[in-house]
N, C-alpha and C. Protein backbone atom coordinates (compact mmCIF):
# COMPACT_ATOMS: atom_id res chain seq x y z
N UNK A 1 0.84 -1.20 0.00
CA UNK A 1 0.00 0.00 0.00
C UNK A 1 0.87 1.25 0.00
N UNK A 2 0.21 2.28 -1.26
CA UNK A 2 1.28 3.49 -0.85
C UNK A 2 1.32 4.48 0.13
N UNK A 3 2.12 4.60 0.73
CA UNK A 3 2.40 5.83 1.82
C UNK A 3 2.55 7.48 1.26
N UNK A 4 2.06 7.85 2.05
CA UNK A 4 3.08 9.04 1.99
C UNK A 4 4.04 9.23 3.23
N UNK A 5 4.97 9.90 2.79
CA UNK A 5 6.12 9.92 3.33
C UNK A 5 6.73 10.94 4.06
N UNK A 6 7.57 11.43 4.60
CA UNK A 6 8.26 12.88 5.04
C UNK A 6 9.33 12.68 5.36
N UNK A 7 10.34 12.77 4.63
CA UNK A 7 12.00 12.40 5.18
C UNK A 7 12.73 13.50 5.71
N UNK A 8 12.86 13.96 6.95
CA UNK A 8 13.55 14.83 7.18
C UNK A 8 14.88 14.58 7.71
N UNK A 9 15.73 15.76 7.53
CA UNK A 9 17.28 15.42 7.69
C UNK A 9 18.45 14.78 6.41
N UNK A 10 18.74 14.33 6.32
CA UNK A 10 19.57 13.76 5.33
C UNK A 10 18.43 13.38 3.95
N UNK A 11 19.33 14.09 2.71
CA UNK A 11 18.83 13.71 1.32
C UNK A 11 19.23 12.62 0.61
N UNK A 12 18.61 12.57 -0.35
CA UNK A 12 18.86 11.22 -1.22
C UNK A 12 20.25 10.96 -1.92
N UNK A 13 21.06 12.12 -1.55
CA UNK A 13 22.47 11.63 -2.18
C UNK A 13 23.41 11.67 -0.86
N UNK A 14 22.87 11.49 0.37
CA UNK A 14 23.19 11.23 1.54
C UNK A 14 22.89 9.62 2.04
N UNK A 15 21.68 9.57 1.85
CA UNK A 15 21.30 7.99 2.60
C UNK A 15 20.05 7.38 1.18
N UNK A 16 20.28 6.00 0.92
CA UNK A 16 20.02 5.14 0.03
C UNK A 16 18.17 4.78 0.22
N UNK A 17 17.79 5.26 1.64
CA UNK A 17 16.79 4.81 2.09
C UNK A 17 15.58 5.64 1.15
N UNK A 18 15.75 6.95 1.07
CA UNK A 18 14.63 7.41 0.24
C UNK A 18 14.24 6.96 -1.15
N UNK A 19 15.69 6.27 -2.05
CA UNK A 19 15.62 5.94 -3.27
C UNK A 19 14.70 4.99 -2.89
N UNK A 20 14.75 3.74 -2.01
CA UNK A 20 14.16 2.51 -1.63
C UNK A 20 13.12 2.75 -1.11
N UNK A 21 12.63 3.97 -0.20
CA UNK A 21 10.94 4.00 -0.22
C UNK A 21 10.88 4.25 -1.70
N UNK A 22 10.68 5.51 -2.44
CA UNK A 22 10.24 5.31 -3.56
C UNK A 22 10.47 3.96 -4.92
N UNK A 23 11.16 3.27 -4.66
CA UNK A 23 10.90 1.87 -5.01
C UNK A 23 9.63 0.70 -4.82
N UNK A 24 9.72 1.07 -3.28
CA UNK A 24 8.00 0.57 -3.11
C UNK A 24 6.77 1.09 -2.95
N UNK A 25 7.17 2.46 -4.00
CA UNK A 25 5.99 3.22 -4.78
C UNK A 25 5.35 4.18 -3.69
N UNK A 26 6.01 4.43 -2.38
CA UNK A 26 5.69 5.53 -1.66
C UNK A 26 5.82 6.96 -1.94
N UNK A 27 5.47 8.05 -2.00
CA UNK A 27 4.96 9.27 -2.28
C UNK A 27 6.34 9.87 -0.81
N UNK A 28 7.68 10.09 -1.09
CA UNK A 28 8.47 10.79 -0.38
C UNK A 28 8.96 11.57 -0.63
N UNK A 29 8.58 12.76 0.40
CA UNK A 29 8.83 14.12 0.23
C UNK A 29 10.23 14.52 1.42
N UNK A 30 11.31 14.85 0.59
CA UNK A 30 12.46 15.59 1.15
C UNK A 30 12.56 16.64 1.75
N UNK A 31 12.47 16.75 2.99
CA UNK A 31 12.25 17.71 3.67
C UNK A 31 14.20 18.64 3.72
N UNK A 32 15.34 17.88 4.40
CA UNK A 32 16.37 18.29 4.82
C UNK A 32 16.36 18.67 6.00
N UNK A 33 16.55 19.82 6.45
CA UNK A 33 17.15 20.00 7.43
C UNK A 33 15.68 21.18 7.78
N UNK A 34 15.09 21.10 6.54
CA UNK A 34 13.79 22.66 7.29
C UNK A 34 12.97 22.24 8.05
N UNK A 35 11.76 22.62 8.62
CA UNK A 35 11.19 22.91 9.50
C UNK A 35 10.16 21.91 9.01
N UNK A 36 9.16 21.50 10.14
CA UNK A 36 8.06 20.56 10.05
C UNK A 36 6.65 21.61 10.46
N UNK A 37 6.07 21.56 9.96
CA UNK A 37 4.54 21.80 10.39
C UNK A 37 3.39 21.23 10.91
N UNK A 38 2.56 21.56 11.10
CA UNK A 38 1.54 21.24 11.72
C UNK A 38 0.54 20.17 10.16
N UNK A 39 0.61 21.25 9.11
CA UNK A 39 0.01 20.60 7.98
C UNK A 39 0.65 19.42 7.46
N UNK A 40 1.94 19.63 7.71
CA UNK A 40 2.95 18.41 6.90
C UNK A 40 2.60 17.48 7.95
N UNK A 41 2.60 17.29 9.21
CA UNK A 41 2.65 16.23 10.21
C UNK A 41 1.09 15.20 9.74
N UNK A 42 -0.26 16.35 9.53
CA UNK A 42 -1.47 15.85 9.81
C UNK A 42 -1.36 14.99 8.15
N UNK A 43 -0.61 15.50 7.04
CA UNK A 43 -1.45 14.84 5.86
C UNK A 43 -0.25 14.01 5.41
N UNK A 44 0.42 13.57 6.43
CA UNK A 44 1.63 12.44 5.63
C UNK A 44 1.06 11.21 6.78
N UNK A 45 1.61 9.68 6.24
CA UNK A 45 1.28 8.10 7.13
C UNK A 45 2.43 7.88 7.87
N UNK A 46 3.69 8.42 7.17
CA UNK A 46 5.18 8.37 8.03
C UNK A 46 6.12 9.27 8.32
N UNK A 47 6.80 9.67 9.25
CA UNK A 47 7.75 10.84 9.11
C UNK A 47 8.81 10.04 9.76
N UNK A 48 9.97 9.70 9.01
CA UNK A 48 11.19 9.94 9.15
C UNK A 48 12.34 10.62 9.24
N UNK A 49 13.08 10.20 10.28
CA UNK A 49 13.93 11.35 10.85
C UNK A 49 15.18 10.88 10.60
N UNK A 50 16.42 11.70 9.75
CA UNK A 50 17.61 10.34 10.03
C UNK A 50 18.47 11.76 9.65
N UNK A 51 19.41 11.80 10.59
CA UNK A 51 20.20 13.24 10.60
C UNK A 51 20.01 14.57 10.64
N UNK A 52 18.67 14.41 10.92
CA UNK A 52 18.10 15.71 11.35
C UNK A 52 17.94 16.91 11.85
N UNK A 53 18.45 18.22 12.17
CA UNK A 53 19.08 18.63 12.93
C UNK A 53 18.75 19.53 13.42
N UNK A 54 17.32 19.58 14.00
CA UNK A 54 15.79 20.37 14.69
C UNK A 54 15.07 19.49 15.70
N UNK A 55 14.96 19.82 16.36
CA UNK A 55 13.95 19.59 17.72
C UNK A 55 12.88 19.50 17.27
N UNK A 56 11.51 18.72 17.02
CA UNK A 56 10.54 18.93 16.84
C UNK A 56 9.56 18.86 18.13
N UNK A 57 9.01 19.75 18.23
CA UNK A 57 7.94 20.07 19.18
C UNK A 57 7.19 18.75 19.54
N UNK A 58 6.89 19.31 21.09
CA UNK A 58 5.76 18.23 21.31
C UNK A 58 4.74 18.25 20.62
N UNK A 59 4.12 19.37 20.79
CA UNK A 59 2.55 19.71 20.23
C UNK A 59 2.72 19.04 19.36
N UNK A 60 3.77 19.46 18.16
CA UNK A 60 3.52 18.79 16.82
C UNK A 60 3.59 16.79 16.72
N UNK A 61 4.39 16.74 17.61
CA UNK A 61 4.76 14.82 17.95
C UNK A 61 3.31 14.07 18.15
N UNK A 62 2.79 15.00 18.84
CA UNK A 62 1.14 14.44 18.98
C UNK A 62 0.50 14.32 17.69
N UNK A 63 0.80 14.93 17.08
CA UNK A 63 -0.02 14.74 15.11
C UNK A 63 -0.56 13.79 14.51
N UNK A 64 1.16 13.17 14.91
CA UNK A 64 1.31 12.06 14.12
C UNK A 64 0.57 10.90 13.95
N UNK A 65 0.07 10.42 12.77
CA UNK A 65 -1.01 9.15 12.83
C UNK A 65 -0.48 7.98 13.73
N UNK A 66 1.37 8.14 13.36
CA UNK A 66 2.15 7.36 14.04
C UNK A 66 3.16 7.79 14.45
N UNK A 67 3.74 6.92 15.40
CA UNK A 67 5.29 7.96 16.03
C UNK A 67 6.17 8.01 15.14
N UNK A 68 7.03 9.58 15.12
CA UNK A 68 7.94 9.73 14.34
C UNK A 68 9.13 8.90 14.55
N UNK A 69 9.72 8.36 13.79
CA UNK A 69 10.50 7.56 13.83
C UNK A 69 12.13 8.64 13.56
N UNK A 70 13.44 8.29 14.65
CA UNK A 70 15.01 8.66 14.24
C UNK A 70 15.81 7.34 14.22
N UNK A 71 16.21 7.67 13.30
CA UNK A 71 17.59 6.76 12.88
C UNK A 71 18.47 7.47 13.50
N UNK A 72 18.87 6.92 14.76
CA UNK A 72 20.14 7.42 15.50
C UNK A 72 21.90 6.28 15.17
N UNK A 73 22.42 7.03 14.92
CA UNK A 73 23.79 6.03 14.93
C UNK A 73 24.58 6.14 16.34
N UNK A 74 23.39 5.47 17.36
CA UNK A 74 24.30 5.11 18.58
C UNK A 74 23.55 3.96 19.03
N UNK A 75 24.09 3.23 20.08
CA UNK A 75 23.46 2.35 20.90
C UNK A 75 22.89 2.82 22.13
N UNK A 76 21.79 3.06 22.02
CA UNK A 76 20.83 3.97 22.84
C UNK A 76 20.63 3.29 24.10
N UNK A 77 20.61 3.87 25.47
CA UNK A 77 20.66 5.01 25.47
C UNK A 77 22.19 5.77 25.87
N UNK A 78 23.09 4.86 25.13
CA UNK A 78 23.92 5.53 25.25
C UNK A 78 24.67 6.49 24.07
N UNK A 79 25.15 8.00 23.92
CA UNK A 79 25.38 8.84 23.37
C UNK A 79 23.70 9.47 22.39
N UNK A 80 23.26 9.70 23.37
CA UNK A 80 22.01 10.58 22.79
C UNK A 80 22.84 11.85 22.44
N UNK A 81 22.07 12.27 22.01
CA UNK A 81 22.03 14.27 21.69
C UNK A 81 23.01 14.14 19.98
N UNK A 82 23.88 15.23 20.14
CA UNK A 82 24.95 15.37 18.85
C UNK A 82 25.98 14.31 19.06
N UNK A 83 27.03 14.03 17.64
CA UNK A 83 27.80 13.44 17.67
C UNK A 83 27.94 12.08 18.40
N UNK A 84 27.27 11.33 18.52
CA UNK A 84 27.80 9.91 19.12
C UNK A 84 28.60 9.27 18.83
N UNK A 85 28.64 8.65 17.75
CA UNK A 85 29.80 7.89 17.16
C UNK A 85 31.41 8.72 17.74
N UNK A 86 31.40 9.82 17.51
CA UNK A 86 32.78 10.63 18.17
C UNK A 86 32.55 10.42 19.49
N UNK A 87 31.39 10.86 20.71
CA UNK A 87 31.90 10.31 21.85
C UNK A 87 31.63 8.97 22.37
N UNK A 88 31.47 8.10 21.64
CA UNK A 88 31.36 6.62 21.61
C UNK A 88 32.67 5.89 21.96
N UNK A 89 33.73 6.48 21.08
CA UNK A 89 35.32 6.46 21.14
C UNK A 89 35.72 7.45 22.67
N UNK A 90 35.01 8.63 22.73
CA UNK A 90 35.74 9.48 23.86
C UNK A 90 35.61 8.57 25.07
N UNK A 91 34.31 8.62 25.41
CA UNK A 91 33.70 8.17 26.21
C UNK A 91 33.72 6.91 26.86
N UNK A 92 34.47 5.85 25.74
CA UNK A 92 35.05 4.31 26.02
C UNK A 92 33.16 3.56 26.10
N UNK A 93 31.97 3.90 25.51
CA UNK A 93 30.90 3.86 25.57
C UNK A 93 30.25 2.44 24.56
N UNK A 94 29.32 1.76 24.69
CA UNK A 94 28.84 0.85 23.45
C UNK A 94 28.56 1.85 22.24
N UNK A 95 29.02 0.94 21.16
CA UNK A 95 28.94 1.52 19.93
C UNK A 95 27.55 0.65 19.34
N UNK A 96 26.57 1.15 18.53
CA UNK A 96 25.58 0.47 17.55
C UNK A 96 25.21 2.00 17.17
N UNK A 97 23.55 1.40 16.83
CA UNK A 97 22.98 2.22 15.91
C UNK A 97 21.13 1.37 16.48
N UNK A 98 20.39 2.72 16.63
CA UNK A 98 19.18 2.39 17.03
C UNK A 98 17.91 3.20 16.29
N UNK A 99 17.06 2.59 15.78
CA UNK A 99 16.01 3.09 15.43
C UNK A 99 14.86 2.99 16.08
N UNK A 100 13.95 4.41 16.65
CA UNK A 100 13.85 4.75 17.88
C UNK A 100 12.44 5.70 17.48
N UNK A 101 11.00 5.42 18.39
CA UNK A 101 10.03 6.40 18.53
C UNK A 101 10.80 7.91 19.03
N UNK A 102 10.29 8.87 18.73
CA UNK A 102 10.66 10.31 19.14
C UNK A 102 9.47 10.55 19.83
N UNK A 103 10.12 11.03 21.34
CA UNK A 103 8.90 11.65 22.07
C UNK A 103 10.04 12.79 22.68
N UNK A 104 9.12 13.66 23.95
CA UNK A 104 9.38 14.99 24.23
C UNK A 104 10.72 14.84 24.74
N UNK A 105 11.73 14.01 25.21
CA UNK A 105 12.97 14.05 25.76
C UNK A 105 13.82 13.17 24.60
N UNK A 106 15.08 14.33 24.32
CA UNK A 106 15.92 13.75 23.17
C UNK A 106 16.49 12.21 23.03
N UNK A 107 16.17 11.81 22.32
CA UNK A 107 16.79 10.37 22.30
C UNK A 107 16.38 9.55 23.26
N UNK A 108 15.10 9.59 24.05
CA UNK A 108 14.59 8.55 25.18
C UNK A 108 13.35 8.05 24.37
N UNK A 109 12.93 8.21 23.49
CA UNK A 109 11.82 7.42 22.81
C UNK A 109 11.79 5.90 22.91
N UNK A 110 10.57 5.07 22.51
CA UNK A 110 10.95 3.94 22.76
C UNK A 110 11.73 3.06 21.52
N UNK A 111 12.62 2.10 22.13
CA UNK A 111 13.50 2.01 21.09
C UNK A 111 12.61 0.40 19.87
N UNK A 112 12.82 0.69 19.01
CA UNK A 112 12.00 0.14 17.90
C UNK A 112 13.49 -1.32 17.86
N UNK A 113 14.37 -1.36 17.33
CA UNK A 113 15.42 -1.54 16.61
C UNK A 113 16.80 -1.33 17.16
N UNK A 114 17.60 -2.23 17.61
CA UNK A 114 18.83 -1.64 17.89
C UNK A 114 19.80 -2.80 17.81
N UNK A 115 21.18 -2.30 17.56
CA UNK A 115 22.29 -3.18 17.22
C UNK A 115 23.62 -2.72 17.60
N UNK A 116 24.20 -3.52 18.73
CA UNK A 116 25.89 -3.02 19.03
C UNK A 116 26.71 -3.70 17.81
N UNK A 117 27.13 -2.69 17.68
CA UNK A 117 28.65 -2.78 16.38
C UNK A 117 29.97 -2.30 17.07
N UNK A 118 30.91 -3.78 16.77
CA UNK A 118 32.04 -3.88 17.08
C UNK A 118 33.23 -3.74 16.43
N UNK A 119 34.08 -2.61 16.41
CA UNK A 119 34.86 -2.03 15.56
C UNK A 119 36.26 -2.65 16.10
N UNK A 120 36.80 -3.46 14.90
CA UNK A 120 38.10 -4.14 15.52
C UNK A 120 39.51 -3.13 15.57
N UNK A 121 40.08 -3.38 16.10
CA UNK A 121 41.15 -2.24 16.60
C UNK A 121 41.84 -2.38 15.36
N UNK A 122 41.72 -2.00 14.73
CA UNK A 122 42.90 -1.04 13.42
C UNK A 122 43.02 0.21 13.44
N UNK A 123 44.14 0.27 12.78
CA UNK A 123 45.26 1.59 13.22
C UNK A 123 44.79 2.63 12.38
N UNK A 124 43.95 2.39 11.17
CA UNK A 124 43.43 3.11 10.13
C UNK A 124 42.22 3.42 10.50
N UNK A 125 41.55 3.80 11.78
CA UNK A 125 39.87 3.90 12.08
C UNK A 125 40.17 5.28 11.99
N UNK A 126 39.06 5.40 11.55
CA UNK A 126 38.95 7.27 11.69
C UNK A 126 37.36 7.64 11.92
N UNK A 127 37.49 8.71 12.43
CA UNK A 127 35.57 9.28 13.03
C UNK A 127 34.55 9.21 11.94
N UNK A 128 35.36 9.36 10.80
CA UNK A 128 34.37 9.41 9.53
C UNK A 128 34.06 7.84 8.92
N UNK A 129 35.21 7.13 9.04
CA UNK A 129 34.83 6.14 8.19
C UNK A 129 34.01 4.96 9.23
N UNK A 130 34.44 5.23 10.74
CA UNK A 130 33.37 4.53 11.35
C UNK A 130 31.67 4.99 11.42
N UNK A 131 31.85 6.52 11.20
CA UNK A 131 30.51 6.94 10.76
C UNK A 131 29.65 6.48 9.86
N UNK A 132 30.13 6.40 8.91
CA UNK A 132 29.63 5.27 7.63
C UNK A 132 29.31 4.01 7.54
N UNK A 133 30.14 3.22 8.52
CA UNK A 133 29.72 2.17 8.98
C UNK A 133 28.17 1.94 9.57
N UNK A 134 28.44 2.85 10.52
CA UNK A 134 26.85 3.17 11.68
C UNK A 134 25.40 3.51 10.30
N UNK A 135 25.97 4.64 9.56
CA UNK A 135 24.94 4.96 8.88
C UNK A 135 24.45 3.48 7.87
N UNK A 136 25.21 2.94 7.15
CA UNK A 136 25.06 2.07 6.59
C UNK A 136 24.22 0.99 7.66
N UNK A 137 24.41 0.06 8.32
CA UNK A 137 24.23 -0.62 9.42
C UNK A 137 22.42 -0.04 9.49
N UNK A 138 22.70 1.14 9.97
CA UNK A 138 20.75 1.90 10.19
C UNK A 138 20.42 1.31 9.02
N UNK A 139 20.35 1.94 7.69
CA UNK A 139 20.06 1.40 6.40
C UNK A 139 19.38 0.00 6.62
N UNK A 140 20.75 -0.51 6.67
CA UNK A 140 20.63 -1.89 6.64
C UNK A 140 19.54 -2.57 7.34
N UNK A 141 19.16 -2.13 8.42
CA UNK A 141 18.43 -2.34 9.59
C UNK A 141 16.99 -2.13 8.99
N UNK A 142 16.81 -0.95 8.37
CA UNK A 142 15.74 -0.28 8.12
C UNK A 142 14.77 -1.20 6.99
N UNK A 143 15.70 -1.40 6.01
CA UNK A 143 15.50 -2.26 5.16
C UNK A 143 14.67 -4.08 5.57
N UNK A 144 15.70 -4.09 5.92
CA UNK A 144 15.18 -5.66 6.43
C UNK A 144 13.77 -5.46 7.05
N UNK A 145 13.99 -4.37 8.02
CA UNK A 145 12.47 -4.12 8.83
C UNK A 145 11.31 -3.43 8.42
N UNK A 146 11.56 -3.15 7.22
CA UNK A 146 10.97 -2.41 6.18
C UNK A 146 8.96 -2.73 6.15
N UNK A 147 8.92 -3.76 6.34
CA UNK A 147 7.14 -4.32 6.61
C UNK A 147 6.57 -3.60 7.72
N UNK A 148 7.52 -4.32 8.31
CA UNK A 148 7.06 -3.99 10.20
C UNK A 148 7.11 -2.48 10.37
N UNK A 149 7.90 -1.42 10.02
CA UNK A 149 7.74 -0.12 10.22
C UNK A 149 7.08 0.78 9.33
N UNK A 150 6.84 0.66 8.08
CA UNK A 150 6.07 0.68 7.30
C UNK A 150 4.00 0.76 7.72
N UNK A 151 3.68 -0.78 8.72
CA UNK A 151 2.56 -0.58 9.22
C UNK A 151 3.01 -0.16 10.52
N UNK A 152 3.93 0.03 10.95
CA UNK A 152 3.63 0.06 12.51
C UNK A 152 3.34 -0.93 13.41
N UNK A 153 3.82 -2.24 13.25
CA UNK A 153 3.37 -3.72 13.36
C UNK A 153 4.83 -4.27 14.22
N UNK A 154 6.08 -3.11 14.43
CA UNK A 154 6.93 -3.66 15.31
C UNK A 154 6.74 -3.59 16.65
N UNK A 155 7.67 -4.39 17.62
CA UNK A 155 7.57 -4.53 19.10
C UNK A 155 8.37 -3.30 19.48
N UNK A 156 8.53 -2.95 20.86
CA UNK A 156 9.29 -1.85 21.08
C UNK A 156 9.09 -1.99 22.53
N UNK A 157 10.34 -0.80 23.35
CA UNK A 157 10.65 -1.25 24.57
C UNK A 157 10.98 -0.29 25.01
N UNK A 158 10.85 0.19 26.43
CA UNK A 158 11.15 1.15 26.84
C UNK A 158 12.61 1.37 27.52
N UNK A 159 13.34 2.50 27.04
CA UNK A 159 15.01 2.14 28.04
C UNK A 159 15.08 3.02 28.99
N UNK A 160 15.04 2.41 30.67
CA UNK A 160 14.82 3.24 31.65
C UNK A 160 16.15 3.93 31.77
N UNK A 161 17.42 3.37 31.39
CA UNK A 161 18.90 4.52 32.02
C UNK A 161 18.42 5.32 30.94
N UNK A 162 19.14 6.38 31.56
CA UNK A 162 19.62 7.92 30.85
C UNK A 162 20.93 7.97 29.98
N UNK A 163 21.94 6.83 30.19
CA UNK A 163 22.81 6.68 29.38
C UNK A 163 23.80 7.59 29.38
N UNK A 164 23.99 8.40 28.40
CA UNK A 164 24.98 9.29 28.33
C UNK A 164 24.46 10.54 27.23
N UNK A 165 24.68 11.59 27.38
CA UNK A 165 24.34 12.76 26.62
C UNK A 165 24.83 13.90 26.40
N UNK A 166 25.12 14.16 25.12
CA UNK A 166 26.28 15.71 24.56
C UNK A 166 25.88 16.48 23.89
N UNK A 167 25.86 17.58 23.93
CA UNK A 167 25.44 18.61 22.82
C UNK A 167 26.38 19.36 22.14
N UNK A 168 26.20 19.62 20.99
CA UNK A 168 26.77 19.67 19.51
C UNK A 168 28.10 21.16 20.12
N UNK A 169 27.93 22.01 21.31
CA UNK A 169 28.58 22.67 21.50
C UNK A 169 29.77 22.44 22.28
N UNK A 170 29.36 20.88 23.16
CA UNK A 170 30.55 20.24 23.40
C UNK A 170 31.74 19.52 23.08
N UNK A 171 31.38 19.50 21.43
CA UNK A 171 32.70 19.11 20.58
C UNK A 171 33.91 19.71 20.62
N UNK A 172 34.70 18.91 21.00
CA UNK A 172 36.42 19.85 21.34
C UNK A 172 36.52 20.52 20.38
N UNK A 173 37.32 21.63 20.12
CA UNK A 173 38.08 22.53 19.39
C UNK A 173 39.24 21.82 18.70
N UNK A 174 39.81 20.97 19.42
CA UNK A 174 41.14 20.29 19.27
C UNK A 174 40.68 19.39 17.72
N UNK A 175 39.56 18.97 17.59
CA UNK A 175 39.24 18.24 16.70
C UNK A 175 38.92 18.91 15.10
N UNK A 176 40.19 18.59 14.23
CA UNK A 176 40.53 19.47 12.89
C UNK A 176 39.43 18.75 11.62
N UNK A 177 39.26 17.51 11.84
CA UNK A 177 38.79 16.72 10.92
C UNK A 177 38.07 15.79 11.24
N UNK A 178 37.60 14.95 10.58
CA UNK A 178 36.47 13.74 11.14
C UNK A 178 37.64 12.72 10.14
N UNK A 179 38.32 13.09 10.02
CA UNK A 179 39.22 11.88 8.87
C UNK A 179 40.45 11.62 9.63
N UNK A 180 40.86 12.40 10.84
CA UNK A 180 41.98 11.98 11.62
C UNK A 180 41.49 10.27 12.30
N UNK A 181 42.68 9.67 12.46
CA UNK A 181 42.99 8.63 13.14
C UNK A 181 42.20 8.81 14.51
N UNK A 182 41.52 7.81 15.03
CA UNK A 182 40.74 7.84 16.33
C UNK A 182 42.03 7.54 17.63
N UNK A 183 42.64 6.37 17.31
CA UNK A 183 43.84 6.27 18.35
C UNK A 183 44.45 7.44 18.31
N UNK A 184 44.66 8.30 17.60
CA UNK A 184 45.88 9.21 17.14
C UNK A 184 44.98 10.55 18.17
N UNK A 185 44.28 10.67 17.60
CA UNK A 185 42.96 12.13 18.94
C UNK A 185 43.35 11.82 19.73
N UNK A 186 42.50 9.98 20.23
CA UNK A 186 42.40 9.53 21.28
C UNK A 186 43.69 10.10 22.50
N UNK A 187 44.56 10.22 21.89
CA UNK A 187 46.22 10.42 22.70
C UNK A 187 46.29 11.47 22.94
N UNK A 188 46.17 12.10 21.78
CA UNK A 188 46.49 13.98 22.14
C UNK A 188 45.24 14.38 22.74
N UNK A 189 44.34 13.97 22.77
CA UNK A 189 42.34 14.48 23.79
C UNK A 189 43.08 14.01 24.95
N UNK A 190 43.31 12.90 25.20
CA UNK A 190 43.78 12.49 27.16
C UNK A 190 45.08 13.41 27.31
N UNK A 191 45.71 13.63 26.12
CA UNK A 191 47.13 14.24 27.17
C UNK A 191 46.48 15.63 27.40
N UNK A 192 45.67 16.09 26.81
CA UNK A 192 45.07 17.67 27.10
C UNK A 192 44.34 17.48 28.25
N UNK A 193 43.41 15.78 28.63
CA UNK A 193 42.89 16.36 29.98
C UNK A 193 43.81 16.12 30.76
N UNK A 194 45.04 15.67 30.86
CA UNK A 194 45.63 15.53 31.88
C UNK A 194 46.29 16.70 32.35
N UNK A 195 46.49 17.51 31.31
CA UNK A 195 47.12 18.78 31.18
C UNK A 195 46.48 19.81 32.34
N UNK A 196 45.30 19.67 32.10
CA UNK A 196 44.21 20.18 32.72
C UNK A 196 43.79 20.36 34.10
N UNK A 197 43.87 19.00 34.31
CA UNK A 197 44.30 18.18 35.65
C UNK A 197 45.09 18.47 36.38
């Protein structure tokens, strides 16, 4: 049956997933990074969220025929808010990727979907290319589960810790690139807090 759709956050030459709703003949509209409404919420069946980078209101969360759905690339509830995958590594934290109801507190929705990913110690990891990993992985996830979220026909669970949580203004300064070596930060980030210390 066709949907309509609302993809907000990441575009179609970002993530593979919008080409693949419109494959199974859903009606998806690219939102990016703008703003959601009250009209867009009431006359779409799905709103997806996957890199998104706006708060959406409660009022408006209530709209929804169904809960808005985020593709987060963390293992919830640990590294909610900005950047996870970077403090996933800081933080010495579980690494995955969770696809997750959105309600009024960031990243505590109930979790739909989730998967720890284990990154083997090579000397060549870097923030970006494990990023890609995570994003891919969601994809991947999404896909397979593609029926079940589609009607709204998956199980889901509530996660009582609080986990861990950062906001986008707490990203070090020290950090030049997302393509540097993670061991290689990793060294010069601890010798600065020790510095500190």
């Amino acid at each position: 049956m066709k949907k309509r759709i609302i993809f907000l956050g990441y575009r179609s030459k970002k993530t593979n997933l919008i080409k693949f709703l419109r494959s199974k003949k859903n009606i998806v509209s690219e939102f990016g990074n703008n703003r959601i409404n009250k009209k867009d919420i009431t006359s779409s069946d799905l709103i997806i969220s996957f890199g998104y980078k706006r708060i959406i209101e409660n009022e408006l969360l209530k709209l929804a025929k169904i809960p808005i759905l985020n593709l987060h690339a963390s293992y919830l509830p640990y590294n909610r808010g900005s950047h996870p995958n970077f403090w996933s590594f800081v933080d010495n934290t579980p690494k995955g990727v969770t696809i997750h109801e959105i309600d009024k507190n960031i990243d505590m929705g109930f979790v739909v979907f989730r998967k720890k990913i284990i990154f083997k110690k090579k000397l060549n990891l870097t923030f970006k290319n494990t990023h890609n990993i995570l994003i891919s992985e969601l994809e991947k996830i999404f896909i397979k589960n593609y029926k079940k979220i589609i009607t709204g026909t998956y199980n889901k669970r509530k996660i009582k810790s609080k986990g861990t949580f950062h906001k986008s203004s707490q990203l070090p300064k020290s950090l030049k690139s997302w393509n540097v070596k993670i061991s290689d930060f990793l060294r010069y980030y601890n010798k600065l807090l020790l510095n500190k210390g």
